[in-house]
C-alpha atoms as a PDB file:
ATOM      1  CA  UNK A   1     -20.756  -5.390  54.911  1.00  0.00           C
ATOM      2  CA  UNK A   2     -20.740  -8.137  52.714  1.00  0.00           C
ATOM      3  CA  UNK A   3     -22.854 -11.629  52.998  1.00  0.00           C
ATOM      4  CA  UNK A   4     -21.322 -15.068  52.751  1.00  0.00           C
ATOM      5  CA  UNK A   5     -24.321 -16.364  51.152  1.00  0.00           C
ATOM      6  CA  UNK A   6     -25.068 -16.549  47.649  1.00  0.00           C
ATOM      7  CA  UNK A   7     -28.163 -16.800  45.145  1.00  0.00           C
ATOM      8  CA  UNK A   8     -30.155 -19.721  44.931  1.00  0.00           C
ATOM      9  CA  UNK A   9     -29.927 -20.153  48.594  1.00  0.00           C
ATOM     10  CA  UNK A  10     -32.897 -21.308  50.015  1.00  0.00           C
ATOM     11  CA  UNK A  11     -34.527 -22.473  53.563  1.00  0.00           C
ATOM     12  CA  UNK A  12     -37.884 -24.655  53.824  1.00  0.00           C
ATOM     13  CA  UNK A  13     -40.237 -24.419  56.867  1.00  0.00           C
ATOM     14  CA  UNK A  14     -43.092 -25.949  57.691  1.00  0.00           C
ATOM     15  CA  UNK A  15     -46.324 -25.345  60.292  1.00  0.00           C
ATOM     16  CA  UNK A  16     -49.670 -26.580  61.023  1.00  0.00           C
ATOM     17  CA  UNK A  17     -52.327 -24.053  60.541  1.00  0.00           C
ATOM     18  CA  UNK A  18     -54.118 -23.283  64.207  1.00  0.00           C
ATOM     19  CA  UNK A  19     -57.473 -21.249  65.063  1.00  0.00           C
ATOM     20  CA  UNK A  20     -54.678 -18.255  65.414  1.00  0.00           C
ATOM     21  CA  UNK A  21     -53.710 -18.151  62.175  1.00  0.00           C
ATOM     22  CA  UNK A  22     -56.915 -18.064  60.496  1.00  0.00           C
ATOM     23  CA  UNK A  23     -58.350 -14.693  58.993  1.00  0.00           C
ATOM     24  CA  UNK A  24     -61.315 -14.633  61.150  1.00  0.00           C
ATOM     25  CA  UNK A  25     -58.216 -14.377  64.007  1.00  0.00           C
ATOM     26  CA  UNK A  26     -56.569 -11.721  62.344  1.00  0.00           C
ATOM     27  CA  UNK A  27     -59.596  -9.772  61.711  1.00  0.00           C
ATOM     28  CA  UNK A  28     -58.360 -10.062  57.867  1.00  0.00           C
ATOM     29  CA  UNK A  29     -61.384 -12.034  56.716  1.00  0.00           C
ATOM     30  CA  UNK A  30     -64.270 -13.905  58.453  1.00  0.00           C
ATOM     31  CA  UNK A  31     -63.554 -17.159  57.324  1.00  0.00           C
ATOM     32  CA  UNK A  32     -61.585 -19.756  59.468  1.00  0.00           C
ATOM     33  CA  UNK A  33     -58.734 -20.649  57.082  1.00  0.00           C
ATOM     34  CA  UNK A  34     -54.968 -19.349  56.774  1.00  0.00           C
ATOM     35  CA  UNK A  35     -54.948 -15.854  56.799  1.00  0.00           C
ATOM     36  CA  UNK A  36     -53.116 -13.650  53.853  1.00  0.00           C
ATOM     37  CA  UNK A  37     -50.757 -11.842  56.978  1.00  0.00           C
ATOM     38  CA  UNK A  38     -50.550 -15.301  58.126  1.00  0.00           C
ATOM     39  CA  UNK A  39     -49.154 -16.662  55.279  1.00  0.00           C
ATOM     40  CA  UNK A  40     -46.836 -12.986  54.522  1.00  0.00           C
ATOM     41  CA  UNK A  41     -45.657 -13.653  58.088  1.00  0.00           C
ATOM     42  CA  UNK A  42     -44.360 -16.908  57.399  1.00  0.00           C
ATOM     43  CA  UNK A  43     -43.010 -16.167  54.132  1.00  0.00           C
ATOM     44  CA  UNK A  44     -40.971 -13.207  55.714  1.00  0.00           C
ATOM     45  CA  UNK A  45     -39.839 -15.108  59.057  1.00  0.00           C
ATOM     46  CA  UNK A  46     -38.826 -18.413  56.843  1.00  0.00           C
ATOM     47  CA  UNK A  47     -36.767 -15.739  54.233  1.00  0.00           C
ATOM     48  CA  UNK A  48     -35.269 -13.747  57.321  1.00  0.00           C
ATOM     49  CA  UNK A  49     -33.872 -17.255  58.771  1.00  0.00           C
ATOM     50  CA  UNK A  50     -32.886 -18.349  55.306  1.00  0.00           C
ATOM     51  CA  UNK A  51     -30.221 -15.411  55.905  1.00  0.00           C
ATOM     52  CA  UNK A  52     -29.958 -14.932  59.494  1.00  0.00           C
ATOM     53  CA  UNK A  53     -26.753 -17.712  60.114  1.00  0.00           C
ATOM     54  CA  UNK A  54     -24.762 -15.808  57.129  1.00  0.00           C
ATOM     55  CA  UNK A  55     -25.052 -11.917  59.066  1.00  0.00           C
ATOM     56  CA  UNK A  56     -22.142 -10.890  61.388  1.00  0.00           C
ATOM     57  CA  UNK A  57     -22.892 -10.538  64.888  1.00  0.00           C
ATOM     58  CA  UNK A  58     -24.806  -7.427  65.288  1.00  0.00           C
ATOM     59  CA  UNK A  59     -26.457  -7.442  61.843  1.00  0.00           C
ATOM     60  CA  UNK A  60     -30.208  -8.240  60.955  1.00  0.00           C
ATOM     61  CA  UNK A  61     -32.427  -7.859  58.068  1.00  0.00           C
ATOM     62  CA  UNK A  62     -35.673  -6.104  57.913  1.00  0.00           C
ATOM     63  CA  UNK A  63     -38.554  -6.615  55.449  1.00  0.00           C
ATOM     64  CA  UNK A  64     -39.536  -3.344  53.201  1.00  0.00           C
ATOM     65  CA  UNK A  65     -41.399  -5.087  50.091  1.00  0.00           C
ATOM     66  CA  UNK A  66     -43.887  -8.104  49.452  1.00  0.00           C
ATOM     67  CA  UNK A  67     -45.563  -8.712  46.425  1.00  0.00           C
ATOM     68  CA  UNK A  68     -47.123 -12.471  46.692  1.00  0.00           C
ATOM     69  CA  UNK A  69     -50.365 -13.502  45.373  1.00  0.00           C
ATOM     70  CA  UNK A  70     -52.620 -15.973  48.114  1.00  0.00           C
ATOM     71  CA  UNK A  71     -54.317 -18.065  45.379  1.00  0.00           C
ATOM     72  CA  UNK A  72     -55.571 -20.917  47.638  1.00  0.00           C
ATOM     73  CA  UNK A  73     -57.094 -21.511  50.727  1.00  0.00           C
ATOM     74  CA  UNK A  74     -56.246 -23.660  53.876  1.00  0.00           C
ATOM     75  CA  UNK A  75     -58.311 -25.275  56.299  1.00  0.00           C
ATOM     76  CA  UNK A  76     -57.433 -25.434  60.055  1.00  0.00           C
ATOM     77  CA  UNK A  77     -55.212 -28.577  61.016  1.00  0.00           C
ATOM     78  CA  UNK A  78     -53.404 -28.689  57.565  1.00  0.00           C
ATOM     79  CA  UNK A  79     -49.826 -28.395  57.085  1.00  0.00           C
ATOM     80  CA  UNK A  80     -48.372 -25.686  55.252  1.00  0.00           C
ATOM     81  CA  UNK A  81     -44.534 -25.035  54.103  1.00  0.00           C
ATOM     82  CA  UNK A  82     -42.685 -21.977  52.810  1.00  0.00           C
ATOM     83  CA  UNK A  83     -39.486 -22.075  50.436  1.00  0.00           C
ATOM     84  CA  UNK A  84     -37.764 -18.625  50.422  1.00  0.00           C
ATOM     85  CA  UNK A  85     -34.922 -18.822  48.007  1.00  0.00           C
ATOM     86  CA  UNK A  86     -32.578 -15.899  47.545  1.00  0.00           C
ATOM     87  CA  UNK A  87     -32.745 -14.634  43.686  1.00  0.00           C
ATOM     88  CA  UNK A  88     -30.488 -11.695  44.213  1.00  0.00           C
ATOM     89  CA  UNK A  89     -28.562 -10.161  46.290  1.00  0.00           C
ATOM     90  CA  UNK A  90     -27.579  -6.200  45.462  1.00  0.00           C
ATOM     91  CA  UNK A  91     -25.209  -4.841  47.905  1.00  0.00           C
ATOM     92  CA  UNK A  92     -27.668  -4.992  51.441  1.00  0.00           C
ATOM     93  CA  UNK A  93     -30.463  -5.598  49.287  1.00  0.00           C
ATOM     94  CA  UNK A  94     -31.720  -9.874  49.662  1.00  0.00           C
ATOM     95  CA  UNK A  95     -34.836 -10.761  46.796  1.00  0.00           C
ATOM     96  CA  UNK A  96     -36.387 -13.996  47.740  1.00  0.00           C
ATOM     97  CA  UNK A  97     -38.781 -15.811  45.537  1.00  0.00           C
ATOM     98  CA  UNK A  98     -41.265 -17.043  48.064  1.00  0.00           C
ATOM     99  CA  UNK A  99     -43.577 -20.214  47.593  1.00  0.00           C
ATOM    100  CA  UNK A 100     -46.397 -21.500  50.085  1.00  0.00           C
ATOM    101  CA  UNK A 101     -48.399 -25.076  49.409  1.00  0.00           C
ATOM    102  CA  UNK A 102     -50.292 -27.228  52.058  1.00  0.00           C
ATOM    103  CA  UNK A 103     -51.129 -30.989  51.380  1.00  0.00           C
ATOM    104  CA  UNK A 104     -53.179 -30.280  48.314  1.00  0.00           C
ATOM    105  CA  UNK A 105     -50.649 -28.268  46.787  1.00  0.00           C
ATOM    106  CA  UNK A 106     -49.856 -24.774  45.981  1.00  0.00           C
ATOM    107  CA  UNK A 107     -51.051 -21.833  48.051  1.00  0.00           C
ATOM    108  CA  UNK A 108     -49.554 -18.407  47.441  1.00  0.00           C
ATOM    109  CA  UNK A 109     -46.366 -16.787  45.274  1.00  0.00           C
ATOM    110  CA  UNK A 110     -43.845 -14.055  45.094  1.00  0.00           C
ATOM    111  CA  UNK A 111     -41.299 -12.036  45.545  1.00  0.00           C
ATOM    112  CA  UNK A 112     -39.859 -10.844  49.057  1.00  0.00           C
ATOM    113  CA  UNK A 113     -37.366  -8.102  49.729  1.00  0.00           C
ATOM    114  CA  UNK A 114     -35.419  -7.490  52.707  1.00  0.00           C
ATOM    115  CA  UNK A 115     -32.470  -5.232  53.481  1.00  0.00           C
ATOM    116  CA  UNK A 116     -29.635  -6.145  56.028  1.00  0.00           C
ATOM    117  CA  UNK A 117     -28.830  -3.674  58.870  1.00  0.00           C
ATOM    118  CA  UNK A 118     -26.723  -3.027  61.548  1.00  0.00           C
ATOM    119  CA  UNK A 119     -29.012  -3.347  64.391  1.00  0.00           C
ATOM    120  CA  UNK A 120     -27.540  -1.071  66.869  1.00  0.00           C
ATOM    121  CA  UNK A 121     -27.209   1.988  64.399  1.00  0.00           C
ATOM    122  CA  UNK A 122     -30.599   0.473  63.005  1.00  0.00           C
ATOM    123  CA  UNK A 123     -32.695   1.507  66.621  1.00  0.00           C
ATOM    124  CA  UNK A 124     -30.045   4.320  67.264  1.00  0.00           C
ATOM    125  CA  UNK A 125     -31.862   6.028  64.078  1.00  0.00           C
ATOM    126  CA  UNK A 126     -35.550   5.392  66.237  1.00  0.00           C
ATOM    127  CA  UNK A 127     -34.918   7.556  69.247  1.00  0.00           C
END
């Protein structure tokens, strides 16, 4: 299986933080402002559809390693946007660097791994 897509690819996304995505929601933290998962869920959803148009029909990726550091924190209403850029690709293997900032400027950093999979033998493996 072999990806069309090479290093240094990247995707940007953006979002507007929302009473759901504030650690007091998640039951991470008791404080309304973007959550650490909150922020890990967005890195990992914009790196899986930096990749996602480059896969074969019938192929996904899954996420099996996050290392990011959440140095900042958000306030409801604020914007927030997440570069994943692909820093190496080994075989199945994809290693984003992952960035977050709002308005005021950087939020969290790191590295994101995911591995691509063929779905169907993927679930098969589950039952």
């Amino acid at each position: 299986m072999e990806i069309k897509c090479k290093p240094g690819h990247s995707l940007e996304l953006s979002m507007q933080v929302e009473e759901k995505d504030t650690a007091a929601a998640y039951g991470s933290g008791m404080v309304k402002v973007f959550a650490s998962p909150a922020m890990i869920a967005f890195m990992e959803n914009t790196a899986l559809k930096a990749v996602l148009d480059f896969l074969p029909q019938g192929y996904n990726t899954v996420g099996t390693a996050v290392n990011v550091s959440h140095i900042k924190a958000t306030p409801v209403g604020m914007k927030v946007t997440c570069k994943a850029e692909i820093v190496k690709i080994e075989g199945r293997k994809l290693v984003y660097a992952v960035k977050a900032w709002d308005e005021e400027g950087l939020i969290g950093e790191g590295e994101h791994t995911r591995f691509i999979i063929d779905l169907e033998r993927f679930m098969s493996k589950l039952k």
